[in-house]
N, C-alpha and C. Protein backbone atom coordinates (compact mmCIF):
# COMPACT_ATOMS: atom_id res chain seq x y z
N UNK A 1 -8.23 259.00 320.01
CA UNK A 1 -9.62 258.59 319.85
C UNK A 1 -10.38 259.74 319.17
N UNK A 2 -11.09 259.53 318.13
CA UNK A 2 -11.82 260.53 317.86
C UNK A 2 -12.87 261.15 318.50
N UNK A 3 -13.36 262.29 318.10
CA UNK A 3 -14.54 262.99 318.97
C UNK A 3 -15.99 262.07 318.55
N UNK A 4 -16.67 262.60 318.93
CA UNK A 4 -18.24 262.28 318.77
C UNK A 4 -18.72 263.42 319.05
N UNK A 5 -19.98 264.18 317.98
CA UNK A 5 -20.66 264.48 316.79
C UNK A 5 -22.54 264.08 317.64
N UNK A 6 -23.05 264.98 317.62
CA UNK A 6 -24.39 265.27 317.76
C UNK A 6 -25.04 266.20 317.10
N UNK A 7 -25.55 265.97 315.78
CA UNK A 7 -26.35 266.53 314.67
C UNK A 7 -28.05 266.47 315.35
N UNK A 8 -28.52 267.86 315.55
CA UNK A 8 -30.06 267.64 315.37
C UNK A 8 -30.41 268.62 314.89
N UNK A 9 -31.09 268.06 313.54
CA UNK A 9 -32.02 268.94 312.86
C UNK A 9 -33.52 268.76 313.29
N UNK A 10 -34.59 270.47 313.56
CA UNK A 10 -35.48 270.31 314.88
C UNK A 10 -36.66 271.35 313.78
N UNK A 11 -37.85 270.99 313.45
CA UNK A 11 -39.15 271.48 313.24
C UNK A 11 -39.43 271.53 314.03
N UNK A 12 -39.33 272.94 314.76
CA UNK A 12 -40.13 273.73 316.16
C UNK A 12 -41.60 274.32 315.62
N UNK A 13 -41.94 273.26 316.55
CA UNK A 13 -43.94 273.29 316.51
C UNK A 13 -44.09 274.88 317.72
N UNK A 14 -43.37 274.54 318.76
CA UNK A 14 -43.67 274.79 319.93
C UNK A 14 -42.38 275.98 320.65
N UNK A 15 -42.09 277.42 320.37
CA UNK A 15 -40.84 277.94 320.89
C UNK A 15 -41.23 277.77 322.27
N UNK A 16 -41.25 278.17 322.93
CA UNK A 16 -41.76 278.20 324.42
C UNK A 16 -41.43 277.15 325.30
N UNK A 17 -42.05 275.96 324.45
CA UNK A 17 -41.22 274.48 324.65
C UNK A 17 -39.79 274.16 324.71
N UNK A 18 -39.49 274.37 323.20
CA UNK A 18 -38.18 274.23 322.97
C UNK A 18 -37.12 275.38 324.05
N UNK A 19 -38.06 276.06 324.40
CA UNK A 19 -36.53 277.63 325.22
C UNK A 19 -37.01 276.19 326.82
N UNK A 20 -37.29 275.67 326.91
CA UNK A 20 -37.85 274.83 328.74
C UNK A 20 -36.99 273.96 327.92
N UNK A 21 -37.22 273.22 327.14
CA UNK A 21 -35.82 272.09 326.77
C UNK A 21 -34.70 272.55 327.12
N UNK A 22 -34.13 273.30 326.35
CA UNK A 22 -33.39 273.90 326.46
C UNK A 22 -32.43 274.61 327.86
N UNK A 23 -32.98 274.96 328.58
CA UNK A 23 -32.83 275.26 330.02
C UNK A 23 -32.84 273.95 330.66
N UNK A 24 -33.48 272.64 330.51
CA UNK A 24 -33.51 271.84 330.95
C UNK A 24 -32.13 270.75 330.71
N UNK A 25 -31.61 270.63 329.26
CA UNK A 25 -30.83 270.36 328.65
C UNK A 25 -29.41 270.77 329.44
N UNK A 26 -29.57 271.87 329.02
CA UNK A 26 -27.72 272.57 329.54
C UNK A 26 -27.08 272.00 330.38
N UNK A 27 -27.51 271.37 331.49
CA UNK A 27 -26.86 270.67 332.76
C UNK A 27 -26.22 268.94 332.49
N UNK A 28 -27.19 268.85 331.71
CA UNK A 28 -26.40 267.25 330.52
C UNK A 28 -25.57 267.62 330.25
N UNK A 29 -25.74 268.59 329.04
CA UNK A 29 -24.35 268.83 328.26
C UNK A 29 -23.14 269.54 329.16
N UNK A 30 -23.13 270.23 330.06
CA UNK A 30 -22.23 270.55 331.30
C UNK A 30 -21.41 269.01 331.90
N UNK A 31 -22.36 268.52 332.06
CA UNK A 31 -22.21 267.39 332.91
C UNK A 31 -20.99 266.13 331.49
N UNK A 32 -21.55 266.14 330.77
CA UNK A 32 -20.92 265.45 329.32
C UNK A 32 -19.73 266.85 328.85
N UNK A 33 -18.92 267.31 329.29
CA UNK A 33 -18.11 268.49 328.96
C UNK A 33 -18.50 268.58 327.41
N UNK A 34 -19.49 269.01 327.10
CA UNK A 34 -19.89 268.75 325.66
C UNK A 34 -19.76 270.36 324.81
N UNK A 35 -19.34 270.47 323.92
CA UNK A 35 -19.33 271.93 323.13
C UNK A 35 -20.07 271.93 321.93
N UNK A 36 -20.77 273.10 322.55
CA UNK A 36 -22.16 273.67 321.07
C UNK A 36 -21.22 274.05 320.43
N UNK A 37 -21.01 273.61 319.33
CA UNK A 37 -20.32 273.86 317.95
C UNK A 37 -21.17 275.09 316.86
N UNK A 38 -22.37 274.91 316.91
CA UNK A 38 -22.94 275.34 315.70
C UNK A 38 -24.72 275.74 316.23
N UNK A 39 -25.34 276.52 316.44
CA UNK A 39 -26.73 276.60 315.98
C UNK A 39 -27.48 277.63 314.85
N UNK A 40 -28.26 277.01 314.10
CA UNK A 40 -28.23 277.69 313.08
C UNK A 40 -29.51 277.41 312.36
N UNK A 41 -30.65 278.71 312.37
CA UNK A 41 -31.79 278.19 311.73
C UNK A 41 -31.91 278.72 310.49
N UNK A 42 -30.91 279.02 309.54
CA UNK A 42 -31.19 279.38 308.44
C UNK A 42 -29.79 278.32 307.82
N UNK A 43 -29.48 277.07 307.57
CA UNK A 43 -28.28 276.66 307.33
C UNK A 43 -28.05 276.63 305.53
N UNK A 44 -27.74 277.03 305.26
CA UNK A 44 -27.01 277.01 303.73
C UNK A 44 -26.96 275.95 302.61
N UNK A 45 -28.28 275.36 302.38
CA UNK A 45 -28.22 274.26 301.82
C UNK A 45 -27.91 274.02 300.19
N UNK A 46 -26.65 273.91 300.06
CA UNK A 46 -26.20 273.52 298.67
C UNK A 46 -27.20 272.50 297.62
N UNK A 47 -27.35 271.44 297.97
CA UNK A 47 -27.92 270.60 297.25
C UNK A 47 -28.92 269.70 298.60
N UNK A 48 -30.09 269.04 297.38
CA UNK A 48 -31.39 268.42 298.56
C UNK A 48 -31.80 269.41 299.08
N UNK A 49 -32.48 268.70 300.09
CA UNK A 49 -33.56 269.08 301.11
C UNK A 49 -32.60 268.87 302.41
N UNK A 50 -33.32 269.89 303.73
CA UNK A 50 -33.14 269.51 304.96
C UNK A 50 -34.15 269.79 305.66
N UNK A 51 -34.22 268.89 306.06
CA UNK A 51 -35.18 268.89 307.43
C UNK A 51 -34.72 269.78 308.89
N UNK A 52 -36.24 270.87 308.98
CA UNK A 52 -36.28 271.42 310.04
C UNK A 52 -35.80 272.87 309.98
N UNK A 53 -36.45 273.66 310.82
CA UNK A 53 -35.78 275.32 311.32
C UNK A 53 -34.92 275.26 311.97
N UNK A 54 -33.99 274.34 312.88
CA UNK A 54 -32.83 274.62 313.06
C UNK A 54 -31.65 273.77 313.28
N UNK A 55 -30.44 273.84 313.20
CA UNK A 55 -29.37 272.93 313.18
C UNK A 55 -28.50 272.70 314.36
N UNK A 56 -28.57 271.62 315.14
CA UNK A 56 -27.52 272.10 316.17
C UNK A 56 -26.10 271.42 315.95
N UNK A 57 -25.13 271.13 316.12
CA UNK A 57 -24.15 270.76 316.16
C UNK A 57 -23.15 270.99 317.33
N UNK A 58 -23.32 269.43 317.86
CA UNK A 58 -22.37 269.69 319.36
C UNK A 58 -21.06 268.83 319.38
N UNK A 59 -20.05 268.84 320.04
CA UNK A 59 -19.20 268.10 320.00
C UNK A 59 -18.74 267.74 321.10
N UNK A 60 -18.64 266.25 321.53
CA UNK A 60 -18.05 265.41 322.95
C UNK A 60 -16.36 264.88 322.60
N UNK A 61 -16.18 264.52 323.50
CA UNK A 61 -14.69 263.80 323.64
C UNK A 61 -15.33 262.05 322.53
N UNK A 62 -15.92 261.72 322.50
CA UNK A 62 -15.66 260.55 321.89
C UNK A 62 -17.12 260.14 321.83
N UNK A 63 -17.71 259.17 320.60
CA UNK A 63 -18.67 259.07 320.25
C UNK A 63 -19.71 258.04 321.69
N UNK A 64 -18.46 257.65 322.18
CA UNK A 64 -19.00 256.91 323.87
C UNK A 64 -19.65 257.89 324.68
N UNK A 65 -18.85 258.99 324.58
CA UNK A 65 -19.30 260.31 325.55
C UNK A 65 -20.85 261.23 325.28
N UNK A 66 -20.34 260.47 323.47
CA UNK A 66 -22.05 261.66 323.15
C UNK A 66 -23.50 260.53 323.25
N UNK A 67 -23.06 259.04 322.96
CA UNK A 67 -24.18 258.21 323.82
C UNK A 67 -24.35 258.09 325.40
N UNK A 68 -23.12 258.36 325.94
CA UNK A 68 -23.68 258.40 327.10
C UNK A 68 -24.13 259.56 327.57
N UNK A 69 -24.01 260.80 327.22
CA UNK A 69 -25.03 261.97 327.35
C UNK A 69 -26.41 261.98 326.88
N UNK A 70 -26.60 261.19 325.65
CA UNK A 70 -27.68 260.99 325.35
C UNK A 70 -28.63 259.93 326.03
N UNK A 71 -27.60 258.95 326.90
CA UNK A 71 -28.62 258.08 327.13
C UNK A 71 -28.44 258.15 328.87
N UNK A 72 -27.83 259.62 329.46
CA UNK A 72 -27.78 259.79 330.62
C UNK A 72 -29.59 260.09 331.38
N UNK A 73 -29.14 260.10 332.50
CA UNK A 73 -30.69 259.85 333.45
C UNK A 73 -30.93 261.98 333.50
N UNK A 74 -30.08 262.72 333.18
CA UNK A 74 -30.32 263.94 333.14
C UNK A 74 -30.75 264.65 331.98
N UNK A 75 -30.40 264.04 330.59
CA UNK A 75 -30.95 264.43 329.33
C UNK A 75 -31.99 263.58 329.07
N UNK A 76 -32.03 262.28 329.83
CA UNK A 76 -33.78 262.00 329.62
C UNK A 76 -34.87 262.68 329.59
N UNK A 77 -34.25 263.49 331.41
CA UNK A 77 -35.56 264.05 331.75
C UNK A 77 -35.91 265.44 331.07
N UNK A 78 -35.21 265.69 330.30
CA UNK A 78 -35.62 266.99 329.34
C UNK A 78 -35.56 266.20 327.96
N UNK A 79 -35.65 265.16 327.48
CA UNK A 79 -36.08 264.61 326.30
C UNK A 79 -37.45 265.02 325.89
N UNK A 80 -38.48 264.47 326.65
CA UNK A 80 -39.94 264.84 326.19
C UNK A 80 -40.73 265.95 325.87
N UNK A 81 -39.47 267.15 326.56
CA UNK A 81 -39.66 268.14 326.34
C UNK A 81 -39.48 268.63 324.83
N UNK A 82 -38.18 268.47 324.40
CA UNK A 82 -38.16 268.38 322.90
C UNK A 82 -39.03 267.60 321.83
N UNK A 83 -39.16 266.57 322.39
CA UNK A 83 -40.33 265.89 321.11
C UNK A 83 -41.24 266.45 321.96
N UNK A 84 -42.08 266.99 322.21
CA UNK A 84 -43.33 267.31 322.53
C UNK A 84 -43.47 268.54 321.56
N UNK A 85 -41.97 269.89 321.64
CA UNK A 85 -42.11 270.58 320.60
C UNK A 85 -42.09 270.75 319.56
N UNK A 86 -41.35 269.73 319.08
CA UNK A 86 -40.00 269.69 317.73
C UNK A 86 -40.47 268.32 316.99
N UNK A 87 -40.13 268.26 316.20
CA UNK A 87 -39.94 267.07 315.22
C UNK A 87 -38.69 266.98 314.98
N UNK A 88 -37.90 265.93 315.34
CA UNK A 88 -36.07 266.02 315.13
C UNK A 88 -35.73 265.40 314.51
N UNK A 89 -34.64 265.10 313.72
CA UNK A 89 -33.86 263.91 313.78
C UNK A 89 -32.39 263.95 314.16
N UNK A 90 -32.11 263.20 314.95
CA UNK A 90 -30.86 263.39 315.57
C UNK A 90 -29.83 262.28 315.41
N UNK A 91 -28.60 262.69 315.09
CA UNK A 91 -27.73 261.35 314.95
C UNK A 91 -26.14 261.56 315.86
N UNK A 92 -25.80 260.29 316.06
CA UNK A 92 -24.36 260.40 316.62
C UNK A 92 -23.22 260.40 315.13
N UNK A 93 -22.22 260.97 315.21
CA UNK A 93 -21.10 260.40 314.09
C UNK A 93 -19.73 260.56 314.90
N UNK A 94 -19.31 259.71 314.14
CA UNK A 94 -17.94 260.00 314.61
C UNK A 94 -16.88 260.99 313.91
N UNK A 95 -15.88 261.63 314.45
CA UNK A 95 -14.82 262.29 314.04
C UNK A 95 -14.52 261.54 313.11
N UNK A 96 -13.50 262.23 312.22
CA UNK A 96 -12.79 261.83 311.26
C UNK A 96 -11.50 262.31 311.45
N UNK A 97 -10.64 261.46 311.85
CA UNK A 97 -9.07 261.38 311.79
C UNK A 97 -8.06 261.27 310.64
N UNK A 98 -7.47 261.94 310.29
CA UNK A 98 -6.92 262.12 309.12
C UNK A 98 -5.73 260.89 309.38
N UNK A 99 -5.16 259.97 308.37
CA UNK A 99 -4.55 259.16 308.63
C UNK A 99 -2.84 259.61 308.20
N UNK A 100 -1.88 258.85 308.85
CA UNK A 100 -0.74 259.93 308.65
C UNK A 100 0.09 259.73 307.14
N UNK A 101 0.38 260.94 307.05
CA UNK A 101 0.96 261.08 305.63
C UNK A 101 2.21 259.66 305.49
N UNK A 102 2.12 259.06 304.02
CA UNK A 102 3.50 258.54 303.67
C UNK A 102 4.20 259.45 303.17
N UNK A 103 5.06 260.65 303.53
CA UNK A 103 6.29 261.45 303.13
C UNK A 103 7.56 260.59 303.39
């Protein structure tokens, strides 16, 4: 099964906010055995535009695992905390499985 993929790119209005998200957050992603892959507020943008000061990139066991962290009763309650600071946009994706060679 492939993994599942939690991209949020975040215009922090509010640090102070976002560090109480944040603290608030961690116990979701504990709880979802979930791994911070990536944060990064200066990200390297080749071509276009991106939205926001910073990048997160997390990774779950399966794109089931990263909606149900997202739509758990423990990352709710630190949801409002983030949009209250941030302007986000956040998406699920799925892994990409390489399909097996014809040798």
């Amino acid at each position: 099964m492939p993994k599942g993929y939690v991209i949020l790119t975040e215009a922090i209005r509010d640090g102070e906010g976002m560090a109480a998200y944040s603290r608030a957050s961690a116990p979701s992603l504990a709880e979802q055995r979930a791994t911070v892959l990536a944060v990064d507020a200066r990200p390297d943008v080749l071509e276009g535009s991106w939205h926001g000061d910073r990048t997160v990139v997390m990774e779950f066991e399966s794109v089931a695992a990263a909606r149900a962290w997202y739509e758990s009763e423990a990352y709710q309650k630190a949801l409002p905390l983030r949009q209250a600071a941030a302007d986000c946009n956040v998406v699920i994706l799925e892994g990409f499985v390489m399909p097996p060679s014809r040798a």
